[in-house]
C-alpha atoms as a PDB file:
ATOM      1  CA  UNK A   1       0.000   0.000   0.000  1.00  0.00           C
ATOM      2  CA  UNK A   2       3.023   2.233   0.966  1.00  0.00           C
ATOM      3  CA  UNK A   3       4.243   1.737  -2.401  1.00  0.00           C
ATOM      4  CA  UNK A   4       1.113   2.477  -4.611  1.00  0.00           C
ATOM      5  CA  UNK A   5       0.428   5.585  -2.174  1.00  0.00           C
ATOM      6  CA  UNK A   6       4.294   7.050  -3.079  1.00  0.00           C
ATOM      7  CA  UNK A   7       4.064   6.221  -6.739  1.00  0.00           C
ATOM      8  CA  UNK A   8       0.426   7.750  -6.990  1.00  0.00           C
ATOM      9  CA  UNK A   9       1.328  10.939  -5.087  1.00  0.00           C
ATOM     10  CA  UNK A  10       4.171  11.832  -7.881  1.00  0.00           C
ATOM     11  CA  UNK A  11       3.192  13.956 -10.622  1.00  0.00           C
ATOM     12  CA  UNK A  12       1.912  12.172 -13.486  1.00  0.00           C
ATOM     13  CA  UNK A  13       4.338  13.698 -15.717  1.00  0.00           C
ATOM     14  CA  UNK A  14       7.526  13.564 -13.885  1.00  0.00           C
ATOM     15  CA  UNK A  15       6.643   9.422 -13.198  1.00  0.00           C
ATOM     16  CA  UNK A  16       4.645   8.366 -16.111  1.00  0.00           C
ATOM     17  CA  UNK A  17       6.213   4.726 -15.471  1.00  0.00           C
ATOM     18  CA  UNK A  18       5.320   5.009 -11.952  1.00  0.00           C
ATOM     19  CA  UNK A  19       1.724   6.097 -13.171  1.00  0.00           C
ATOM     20  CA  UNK A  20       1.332   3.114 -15.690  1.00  0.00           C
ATOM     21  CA  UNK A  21       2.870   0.640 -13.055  1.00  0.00           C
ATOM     22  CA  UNK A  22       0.259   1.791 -10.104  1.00  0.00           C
ATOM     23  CA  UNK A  23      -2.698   1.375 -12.755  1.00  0.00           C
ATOM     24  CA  UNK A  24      -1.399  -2.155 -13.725  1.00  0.00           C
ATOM     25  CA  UNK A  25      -0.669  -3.230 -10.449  1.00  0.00           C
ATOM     26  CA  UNK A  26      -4.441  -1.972  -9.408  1.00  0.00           C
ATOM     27  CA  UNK A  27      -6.092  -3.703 -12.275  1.00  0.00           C
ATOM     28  CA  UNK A  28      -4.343  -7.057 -10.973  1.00  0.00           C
ATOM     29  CA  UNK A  29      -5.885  -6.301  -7.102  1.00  0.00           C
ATOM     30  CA  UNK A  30      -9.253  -5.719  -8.520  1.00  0.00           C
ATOM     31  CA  UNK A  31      -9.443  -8.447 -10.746  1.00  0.00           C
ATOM     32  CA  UNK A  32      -8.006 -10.673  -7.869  1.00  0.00           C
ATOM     33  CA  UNK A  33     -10.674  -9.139  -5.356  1.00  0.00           C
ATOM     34  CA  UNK A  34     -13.065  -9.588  -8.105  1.00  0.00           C
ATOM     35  CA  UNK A  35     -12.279 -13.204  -8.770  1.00  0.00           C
ATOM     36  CA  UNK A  36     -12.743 -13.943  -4.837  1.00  0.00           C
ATOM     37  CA  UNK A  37     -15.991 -12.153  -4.455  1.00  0.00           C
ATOM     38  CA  UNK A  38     -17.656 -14.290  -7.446  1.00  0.00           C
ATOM     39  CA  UNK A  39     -16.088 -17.301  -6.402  1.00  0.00           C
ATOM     40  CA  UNK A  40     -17.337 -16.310  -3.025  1.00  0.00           C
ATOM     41  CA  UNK A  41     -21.399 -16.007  -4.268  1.00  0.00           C
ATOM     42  CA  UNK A  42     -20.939 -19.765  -5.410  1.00  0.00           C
ATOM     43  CA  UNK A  43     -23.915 -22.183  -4.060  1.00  0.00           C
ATOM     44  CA  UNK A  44     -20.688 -24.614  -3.185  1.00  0.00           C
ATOM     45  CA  UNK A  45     -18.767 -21.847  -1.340  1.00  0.00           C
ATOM     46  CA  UNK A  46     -21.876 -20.672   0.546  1.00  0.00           C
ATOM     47  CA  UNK A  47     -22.653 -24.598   1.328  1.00  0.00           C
ATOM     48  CA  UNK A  48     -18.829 -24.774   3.041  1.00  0.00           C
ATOM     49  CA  UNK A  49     -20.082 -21.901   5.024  1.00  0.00           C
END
């Protein structure tokens, strides 16, 4: 979190690397969070539970 919050808080166009590495590295968390929370809804998960 440290990490994304110092690459985000650098101007976009002294760090456009940093920029395009914080955006990537959020699209992998979200699609990660994403997979968990449908994988989550599934009849077999909810039976577990």
């Amino acid at each position: 979190t440290s990490l994304g919050e110092s690459i985000g808080t650098k101007p976009i166009g002294r760090n456009p690397l940093g920029m395009a590495i914080a955006q990537m590295v959020g699209v992998q968390f979200s699609t990660t969070t994403g997979m968990q929370g449908i994988s989550a809804i599934r009849p077999g998960h909810d039976e577990r539970l």
